[in-house]
PDB file of N, CA and C in Angstrom:
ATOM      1  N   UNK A   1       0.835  -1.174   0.000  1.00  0.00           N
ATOM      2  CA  UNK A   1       0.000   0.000   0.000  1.00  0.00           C
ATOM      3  C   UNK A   1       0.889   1.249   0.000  1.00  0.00           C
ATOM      4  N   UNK A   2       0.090   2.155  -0.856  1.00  0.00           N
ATOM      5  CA  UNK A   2       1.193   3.328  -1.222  1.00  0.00           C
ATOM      6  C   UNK A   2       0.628   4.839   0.455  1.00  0.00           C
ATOM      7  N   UNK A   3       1.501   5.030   0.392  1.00  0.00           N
ATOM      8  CA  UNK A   3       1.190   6.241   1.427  1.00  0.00           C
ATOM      9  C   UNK A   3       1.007   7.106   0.991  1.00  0.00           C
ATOM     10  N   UNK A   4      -0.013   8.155   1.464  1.00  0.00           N
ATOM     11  CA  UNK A   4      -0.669   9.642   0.774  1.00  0.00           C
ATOM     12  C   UNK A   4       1.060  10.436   0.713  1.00  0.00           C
ATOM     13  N   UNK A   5       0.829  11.429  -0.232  1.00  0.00           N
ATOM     14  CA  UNK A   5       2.364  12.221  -0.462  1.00  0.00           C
ATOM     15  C   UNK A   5       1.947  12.922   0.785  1.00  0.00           C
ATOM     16  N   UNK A   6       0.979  13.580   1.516  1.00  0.00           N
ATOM     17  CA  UNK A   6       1.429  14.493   2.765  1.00  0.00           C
ATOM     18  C   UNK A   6       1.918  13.803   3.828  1.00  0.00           C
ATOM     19  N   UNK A   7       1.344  12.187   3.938  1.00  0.00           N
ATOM     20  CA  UNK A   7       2.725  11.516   4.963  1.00  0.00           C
ATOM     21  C   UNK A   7       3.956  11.462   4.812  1.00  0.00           C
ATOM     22  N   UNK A   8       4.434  11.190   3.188  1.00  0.00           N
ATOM     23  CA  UNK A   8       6.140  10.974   3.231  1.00  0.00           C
ATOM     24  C   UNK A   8       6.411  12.412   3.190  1.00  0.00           C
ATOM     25  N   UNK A   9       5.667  13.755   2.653  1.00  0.00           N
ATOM     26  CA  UNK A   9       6.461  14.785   2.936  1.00  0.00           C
ATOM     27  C   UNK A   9       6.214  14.876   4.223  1.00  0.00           C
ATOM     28  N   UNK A  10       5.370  14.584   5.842  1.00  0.00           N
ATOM     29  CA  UNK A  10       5.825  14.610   7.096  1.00  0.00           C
ATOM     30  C   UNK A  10       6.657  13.638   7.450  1.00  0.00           C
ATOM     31  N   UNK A  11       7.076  12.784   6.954  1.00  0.00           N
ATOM     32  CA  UNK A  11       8.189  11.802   7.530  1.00  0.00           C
ATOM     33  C   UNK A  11       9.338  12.448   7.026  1.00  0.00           C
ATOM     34  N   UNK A  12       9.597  13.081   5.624  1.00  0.00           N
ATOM     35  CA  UNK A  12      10.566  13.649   5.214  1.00  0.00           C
ATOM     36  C   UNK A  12      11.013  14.990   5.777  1.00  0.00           C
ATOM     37  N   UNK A  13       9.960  15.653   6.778  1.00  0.00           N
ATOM     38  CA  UNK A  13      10.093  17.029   7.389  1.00  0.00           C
ATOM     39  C   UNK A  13      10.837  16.776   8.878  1.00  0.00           C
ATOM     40  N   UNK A  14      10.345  15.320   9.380  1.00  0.00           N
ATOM     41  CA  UNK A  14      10.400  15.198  10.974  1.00  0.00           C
ATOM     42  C   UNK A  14      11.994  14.488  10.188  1.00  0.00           C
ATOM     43  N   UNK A  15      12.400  13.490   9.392  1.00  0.00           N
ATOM     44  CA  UNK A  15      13.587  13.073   9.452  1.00  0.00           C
ATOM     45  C   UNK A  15      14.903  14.057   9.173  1.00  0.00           C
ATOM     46  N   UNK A  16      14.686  15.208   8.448  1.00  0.00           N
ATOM     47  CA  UNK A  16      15.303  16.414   8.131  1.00  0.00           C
ATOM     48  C   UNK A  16      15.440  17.128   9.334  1.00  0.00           C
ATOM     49  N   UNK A  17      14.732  17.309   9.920  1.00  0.00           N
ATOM     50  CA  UNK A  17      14.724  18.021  11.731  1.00  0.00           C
ATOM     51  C   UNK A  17      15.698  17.029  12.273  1.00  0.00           C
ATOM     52  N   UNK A  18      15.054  15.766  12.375  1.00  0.00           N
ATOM     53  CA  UNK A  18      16.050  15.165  13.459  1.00  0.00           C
ATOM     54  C   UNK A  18      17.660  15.075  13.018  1.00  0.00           C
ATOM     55  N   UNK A  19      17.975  15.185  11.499  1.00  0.00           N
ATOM     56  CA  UNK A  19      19.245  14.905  10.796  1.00  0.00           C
ATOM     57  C   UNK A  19      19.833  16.302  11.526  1.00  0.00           C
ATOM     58  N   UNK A  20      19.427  17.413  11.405  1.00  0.00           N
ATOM     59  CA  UNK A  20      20.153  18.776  11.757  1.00  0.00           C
ATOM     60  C   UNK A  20      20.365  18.858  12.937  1.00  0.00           C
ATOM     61  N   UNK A  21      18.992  18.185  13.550  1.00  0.00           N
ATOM     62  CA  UNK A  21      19.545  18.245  15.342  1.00  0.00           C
ATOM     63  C   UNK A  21      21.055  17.412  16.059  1.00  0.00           C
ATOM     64  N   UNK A  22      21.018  16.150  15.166  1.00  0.00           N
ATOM     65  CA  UNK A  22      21.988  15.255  15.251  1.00  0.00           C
ATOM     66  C   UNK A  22      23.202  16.458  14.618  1.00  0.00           C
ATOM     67  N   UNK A  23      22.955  16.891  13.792  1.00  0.00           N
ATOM     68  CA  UNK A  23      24.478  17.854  13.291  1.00  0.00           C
ATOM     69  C   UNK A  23      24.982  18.838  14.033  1.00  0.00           C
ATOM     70  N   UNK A  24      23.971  19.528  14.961  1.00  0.00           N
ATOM     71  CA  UNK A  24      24.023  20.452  15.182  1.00  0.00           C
ATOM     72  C   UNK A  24      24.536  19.683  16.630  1.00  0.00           C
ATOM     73  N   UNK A  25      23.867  19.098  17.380  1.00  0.00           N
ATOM     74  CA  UNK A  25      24.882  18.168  18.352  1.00  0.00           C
ATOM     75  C   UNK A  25      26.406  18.064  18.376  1.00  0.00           C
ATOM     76  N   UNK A  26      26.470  17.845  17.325  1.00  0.00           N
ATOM     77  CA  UNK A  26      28.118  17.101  17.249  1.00  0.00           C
ATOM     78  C   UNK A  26      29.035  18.294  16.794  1.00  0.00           C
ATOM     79  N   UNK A  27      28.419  19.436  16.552  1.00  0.00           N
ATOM     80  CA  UNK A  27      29.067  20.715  16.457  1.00  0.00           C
ATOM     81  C   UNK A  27      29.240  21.594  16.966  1.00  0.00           C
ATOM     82  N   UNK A  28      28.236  20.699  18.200  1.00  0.00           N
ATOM     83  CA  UNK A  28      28.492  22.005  19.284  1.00  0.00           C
ATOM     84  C   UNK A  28      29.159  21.167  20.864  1.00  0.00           C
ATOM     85  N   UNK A  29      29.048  20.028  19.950  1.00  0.00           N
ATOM     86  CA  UNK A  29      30.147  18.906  21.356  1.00  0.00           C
ATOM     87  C   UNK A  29      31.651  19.556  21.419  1.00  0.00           C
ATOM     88  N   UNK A  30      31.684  19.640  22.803  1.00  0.00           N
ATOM     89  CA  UNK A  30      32.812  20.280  23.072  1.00  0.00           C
ATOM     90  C   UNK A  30      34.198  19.167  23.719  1.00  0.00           C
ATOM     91  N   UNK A  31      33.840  18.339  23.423  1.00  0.00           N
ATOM     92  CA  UNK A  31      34.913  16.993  23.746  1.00  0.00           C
ATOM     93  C   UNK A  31      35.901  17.035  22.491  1.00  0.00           C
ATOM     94  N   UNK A  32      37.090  16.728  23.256  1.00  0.00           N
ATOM     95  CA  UNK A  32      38.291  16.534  22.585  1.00  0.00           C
ATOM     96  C   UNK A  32      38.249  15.746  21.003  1.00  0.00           C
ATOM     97  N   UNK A  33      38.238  16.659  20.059  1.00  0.00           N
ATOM     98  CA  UNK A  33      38.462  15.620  19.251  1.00  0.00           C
ATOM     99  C   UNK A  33      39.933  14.528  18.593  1.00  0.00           C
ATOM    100  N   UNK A  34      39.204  13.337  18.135  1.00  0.00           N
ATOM    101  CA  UNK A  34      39.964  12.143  18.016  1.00  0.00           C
ATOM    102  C   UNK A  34      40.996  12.113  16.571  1.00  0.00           C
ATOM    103  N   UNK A  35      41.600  12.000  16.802  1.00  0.00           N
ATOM    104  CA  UNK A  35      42.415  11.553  15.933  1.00  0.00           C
ATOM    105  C   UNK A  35      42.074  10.520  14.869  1.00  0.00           C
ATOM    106  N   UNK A  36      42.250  10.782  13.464  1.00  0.00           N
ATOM    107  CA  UNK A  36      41.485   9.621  12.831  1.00  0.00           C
ATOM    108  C   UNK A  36      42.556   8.233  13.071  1.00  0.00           C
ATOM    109  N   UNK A  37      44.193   7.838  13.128  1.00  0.00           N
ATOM    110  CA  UNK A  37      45.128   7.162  13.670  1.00  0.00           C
ATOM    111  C   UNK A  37      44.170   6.462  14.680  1.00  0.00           C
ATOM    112  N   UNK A  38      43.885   7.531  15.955  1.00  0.00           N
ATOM    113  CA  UNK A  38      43.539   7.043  17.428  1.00  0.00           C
ATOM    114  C   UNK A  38      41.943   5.900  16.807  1.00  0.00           C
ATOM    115  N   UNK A  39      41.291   6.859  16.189  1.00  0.00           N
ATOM    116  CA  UNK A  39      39.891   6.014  15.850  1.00  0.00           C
ATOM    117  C   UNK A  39      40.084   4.713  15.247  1.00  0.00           C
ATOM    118  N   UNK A  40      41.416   4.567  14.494  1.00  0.00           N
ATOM    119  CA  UNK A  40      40.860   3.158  13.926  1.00  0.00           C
ATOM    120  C   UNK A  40      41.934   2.335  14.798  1.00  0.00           C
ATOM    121  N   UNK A  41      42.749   2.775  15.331  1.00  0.00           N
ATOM    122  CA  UNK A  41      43.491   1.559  16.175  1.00  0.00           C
ATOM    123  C   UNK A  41      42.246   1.129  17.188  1.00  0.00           C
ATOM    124  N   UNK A  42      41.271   2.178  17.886  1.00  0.00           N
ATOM    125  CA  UNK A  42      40.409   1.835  18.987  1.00  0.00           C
ATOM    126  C   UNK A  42      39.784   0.569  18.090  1.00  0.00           C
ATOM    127  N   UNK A  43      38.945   0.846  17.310  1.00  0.00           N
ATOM    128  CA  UNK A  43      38.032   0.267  16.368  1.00  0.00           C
ATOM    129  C   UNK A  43      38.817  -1.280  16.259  1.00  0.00           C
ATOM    130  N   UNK A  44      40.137  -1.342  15.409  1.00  0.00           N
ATOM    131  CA  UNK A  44      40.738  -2.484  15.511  1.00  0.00           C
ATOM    132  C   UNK A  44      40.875  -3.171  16.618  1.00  0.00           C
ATOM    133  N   UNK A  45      41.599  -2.150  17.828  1.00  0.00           N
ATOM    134  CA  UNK A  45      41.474  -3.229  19.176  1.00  0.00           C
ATOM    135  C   UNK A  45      40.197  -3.878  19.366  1.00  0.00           C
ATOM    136  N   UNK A  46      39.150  -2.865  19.235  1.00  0.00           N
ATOM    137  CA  UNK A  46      37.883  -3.092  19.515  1.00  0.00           C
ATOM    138  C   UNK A  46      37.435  -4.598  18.613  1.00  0.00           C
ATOM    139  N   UNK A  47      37.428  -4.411  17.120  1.00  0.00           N
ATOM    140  CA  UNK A  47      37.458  -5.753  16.660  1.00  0.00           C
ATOM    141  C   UNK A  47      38.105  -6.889  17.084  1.00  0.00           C
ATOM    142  N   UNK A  48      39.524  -6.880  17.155  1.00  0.00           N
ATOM    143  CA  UNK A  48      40.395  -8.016  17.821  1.00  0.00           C
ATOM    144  C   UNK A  48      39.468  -8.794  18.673  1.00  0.00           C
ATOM    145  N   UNK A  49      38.844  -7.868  19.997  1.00  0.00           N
ATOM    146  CA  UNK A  49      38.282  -8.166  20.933  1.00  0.00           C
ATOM    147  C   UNK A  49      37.221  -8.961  20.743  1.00  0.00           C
ATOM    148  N   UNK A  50      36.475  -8.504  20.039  1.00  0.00           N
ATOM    149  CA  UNK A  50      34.978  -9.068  19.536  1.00  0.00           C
ATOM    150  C   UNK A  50      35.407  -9.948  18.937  1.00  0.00           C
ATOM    151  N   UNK A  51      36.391 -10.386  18.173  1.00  0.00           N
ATOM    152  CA  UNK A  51      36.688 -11.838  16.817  1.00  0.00           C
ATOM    153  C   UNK A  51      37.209 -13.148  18.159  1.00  0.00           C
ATOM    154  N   UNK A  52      37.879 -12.671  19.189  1.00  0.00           N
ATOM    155  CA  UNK A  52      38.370 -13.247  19.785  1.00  0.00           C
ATOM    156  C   UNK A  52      37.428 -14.062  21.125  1.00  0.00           C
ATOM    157  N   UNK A  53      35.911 -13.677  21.196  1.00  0.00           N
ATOM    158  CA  UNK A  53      34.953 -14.045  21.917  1.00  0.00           C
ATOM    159  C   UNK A  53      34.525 -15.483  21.432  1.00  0.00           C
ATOM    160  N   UNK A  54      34.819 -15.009  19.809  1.00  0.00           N
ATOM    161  CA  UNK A  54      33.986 -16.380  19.195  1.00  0.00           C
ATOM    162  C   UNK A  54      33.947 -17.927  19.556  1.00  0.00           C
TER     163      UNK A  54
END
């Protein structure tokens, strides 16, 4: 079943709000930023960890 166009343009209005709020979050986070180096060694340890549960 197809949805009326004024629902997907309100799903497309509320998902556009929440996308900017999420942007606008992370631009106004005031935490140290990471190193892209630091991010993927975490990520790798982080994998190691998880492969090694199995």
């Amino acid at each position: 079943m197809k949805k009326e166009p004024h629902l997907r343009v309100t799903e497309t209005n509320r998902y556009d709000a929440w996308f900017r709020a999420q942007v606008q979050k992370a631009l106004d986070d005031r935490r140290p930023a990471i190193s892209d180096d630091d991010a993927r060694a975490y990520f790798r340890k982080l994998k190691q960890q998880l492969s090694c549960k199995r």
